[in-house]
Protein backbone atom coordinates (compact mmCIF):
# COMPACT_ATOMS: atom_id res chain seq x y z
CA UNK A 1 96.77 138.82 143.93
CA UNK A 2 97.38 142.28 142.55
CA UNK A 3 100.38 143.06 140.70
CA UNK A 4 100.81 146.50 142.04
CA UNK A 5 101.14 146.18 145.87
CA UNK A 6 100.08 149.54 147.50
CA UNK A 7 103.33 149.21 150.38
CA UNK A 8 105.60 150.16 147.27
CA UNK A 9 103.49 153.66 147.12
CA UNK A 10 106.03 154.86 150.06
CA UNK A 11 109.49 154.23 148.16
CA UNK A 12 110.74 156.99 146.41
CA UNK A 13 109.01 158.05 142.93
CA UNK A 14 111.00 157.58 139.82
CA UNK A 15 109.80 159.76 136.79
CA UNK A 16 110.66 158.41 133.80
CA UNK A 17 111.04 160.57 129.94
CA UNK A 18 107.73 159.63 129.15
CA UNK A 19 106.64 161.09 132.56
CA UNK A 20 104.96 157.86 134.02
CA UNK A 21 106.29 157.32 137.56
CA UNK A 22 106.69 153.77 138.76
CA UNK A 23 103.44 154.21 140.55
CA UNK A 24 101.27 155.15 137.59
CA UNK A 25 103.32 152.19 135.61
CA UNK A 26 102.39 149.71 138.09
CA UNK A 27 98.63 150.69 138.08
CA UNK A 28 98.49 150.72 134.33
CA UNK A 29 99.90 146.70 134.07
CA UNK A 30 97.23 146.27 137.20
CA UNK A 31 94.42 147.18 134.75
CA UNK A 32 95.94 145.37 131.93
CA UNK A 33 96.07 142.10 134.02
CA UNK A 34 92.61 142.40 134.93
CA UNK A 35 90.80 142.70 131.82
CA UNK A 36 92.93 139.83 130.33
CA UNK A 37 91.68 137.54 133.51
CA UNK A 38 88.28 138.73 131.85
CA UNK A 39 88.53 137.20 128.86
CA UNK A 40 89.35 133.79 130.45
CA UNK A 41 85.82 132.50 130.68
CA UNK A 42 85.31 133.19 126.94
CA UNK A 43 88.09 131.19 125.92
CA UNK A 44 87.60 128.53 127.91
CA UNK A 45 83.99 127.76 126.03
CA UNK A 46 85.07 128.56 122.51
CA UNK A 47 88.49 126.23 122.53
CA UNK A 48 87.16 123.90 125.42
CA UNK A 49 89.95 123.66 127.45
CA UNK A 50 89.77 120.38 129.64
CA UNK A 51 89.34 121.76 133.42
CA UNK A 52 88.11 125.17 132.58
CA UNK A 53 86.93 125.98 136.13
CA UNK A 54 90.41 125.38 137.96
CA UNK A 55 91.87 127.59 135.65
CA UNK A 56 89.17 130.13 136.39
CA UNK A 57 90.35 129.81 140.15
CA UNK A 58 93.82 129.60 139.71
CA UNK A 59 94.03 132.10 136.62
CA UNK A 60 96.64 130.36 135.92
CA UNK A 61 97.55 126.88 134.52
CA UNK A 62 99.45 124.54 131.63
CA UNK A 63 97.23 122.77 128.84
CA UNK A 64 97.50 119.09 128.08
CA UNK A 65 100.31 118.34 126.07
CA UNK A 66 98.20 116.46 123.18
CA UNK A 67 97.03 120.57 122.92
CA UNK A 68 99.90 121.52 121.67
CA UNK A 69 99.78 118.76 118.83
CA UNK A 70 97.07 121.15 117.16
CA UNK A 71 99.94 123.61 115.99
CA UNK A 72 100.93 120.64 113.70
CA UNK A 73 98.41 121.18 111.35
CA UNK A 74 99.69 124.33 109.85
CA UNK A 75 102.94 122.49 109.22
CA UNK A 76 100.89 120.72 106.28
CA UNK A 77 100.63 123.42 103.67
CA UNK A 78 102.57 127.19 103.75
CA UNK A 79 99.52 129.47 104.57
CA UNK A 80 100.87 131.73 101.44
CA UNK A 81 98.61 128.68 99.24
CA UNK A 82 95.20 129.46 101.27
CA UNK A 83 95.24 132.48 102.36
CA UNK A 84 92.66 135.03 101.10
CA UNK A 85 92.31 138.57 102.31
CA UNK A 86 90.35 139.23 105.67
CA UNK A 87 87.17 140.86 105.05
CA UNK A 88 86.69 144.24 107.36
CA UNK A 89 85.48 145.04 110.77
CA UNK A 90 81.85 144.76 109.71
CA UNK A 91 81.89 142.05 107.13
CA UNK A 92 83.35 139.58 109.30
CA UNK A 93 81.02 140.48 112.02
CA UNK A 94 78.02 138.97 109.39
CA UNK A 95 80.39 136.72 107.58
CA UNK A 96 80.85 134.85 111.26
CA UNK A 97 77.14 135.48 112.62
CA UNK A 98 75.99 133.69 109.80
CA UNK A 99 78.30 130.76 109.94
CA UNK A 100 78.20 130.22 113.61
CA UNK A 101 81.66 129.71 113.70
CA UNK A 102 82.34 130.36 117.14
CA UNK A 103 79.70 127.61 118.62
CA UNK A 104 81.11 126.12 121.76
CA UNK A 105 83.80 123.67 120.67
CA UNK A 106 83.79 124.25 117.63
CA UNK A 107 87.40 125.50 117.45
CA UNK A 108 88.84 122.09 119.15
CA UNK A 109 86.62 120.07 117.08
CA UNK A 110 88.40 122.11 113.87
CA UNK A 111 91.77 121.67 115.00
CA UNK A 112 91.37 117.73 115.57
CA UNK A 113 89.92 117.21 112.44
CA UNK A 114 92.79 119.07 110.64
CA UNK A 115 95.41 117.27 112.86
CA UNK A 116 93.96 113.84 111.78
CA UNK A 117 93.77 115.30 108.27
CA UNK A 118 97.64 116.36 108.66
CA UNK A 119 98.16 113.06 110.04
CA UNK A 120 96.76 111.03 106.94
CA UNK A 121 98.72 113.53 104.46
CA UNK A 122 101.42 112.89 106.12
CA UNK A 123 101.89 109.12 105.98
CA UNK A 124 100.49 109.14 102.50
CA UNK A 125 103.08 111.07 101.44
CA UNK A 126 105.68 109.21 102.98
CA UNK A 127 104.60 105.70 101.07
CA UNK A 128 104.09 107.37 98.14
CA UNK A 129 108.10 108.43 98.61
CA UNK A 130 108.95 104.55 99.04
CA UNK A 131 106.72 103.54 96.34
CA UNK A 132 107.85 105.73 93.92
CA UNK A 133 111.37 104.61 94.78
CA UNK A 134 110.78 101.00 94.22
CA UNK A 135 108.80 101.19 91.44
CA UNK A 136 111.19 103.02 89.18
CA UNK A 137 113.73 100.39 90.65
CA UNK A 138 112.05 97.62 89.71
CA UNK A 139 110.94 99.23 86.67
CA UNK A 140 114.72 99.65 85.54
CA UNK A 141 114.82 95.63 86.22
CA UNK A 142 111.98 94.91 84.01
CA UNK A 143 113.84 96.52 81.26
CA UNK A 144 117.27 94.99 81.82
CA UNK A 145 115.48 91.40 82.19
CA UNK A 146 113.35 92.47 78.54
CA UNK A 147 117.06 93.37 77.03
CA UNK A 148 118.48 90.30 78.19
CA UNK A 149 115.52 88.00 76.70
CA UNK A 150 115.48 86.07 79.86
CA UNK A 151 112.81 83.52 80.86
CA UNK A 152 109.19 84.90 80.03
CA UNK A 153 108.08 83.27 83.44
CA UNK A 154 110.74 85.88 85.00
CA UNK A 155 109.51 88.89 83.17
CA UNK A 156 105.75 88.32 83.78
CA UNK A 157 106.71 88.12 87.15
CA UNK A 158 108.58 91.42 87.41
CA UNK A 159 105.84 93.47 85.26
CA UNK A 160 103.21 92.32 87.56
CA UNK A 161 105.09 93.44 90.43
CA UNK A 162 105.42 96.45 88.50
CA UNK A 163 102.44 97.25 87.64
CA UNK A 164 100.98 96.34 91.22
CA UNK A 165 103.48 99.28 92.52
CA UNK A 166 102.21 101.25 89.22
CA UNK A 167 98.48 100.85 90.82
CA UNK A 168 99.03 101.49 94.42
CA UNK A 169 101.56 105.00 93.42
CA UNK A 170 98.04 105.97 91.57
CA UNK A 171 95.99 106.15 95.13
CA UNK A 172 98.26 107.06 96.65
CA UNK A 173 98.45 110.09 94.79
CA UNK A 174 94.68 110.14 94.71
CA UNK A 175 94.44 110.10 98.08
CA UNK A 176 97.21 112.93 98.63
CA UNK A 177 95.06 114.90 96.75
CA UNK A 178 91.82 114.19 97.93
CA UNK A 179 93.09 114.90 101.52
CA UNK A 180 94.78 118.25 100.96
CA UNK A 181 91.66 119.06 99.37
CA UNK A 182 89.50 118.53 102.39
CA UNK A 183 92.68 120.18 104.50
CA UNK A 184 92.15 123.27 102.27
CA UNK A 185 88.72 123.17 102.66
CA UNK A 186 88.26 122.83 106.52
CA UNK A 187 90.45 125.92 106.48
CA UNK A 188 88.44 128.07 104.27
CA UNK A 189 85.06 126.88 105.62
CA UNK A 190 85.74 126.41 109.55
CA UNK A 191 88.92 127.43 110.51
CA UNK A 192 89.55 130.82 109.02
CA UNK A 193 85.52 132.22 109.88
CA UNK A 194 86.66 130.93 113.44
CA UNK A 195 89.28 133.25 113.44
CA UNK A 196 87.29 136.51 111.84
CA UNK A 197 84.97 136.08 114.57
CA UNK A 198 87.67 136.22 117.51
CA UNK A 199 89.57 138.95 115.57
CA UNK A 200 85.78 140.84 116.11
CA UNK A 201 85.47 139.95 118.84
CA UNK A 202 88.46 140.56 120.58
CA UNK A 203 88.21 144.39 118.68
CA UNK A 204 85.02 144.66 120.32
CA UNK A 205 85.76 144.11 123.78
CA UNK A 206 88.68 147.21 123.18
């Protein structure tokens, strides 16, 4: 249903100081409405949104909460650390043509990768935390037991301990690493073409 309803054309007209009357006003959001229910269709394909069709009849609608999870994955690294300058009008137009970036799904497909991704970094780094704790604990032990010439049977037992937290801190780190890596990279290779291509083609369409 229209915004603007035509019965409110006999109330009195209100000019305002740009000199749009209430009328014209209501007309204008009218259009506006309109060629954002436009766009629906194309948005539907790109991000897949699960029961695209009732929201094409109902124009309306709420995602599925697990959608919202996707938003998470920028929490992982401040953007300042990957982002490069957007190329122009025209450059991204190629730069996205020839990736294909904007295949149907591919944008959800991104966005759960980089959640699990986010997901993994995540818990890494919160072992690696509790690790890192206990090993310089248990490290401080080894030392006190080596001052106090205790048992040798004691002390071997200790340093293997320590050493077996010594090992697992070392992938853990490994993997911390080799997962922001691939976070960074899905970013620069999927996620940020996906974006140049709806900038371009949202200027487009205007």
């Amino acid at each position: 249903m229209s915004l603007y309803r035509k019965e409110n054309t006999a109330m009195p007209v209100a000019v305002g100081r740009s000199g749009k009357t209430l009328e014209g006003i209501g007309k204008e959001l009218d259009d506006h409405f309109l060629k954002a229910s436009g766009c629906i269709k194309e948005i539907v394909v790109l991000i897949d949104i699960s029961g695209g069709d009732t929201l094409l009849r109902q124009n309306s609608g709420h995602l599925d909460k697990k959608r919202g999870d996707s938003a998470k994955v920028f929490s992982v690294l401040s953007w300042s650390r990957y982002s490069k300058s957007p190329p122009s009008t025209k450059d991204g137009a190629e730069f996205s043509g020839r990736r294909e970036p904007c295949k149907p799904r591919a944008h959800c497909a991104t966005l759960k990768k980089l959640y699990a991704a986010e997901k993994k970094l995540f818990k890494a780094l919160k072992e690696e935390g509790v690790v890192a704790l206990e090993f310089d604990r248990k490290s401080m032990l080894l030392r006190k037991q080596e001052d106090e010439n205790l048992y040798m049977a004691k002390i071997d037992k200790m340093r293997s301990s320590v050493d077996k937290l010594e090992s697992d801190l070392i992938s853990l780190r490994q993997c911390i690493s080799d997962t922001t890596s691939s976070i960074l990279e899905m970013i620069h290779e999927e996620l940020l073409p996906q974006l140049v291509a709806l900038t371009v083609g949202y200027i487009s369409q205007n």
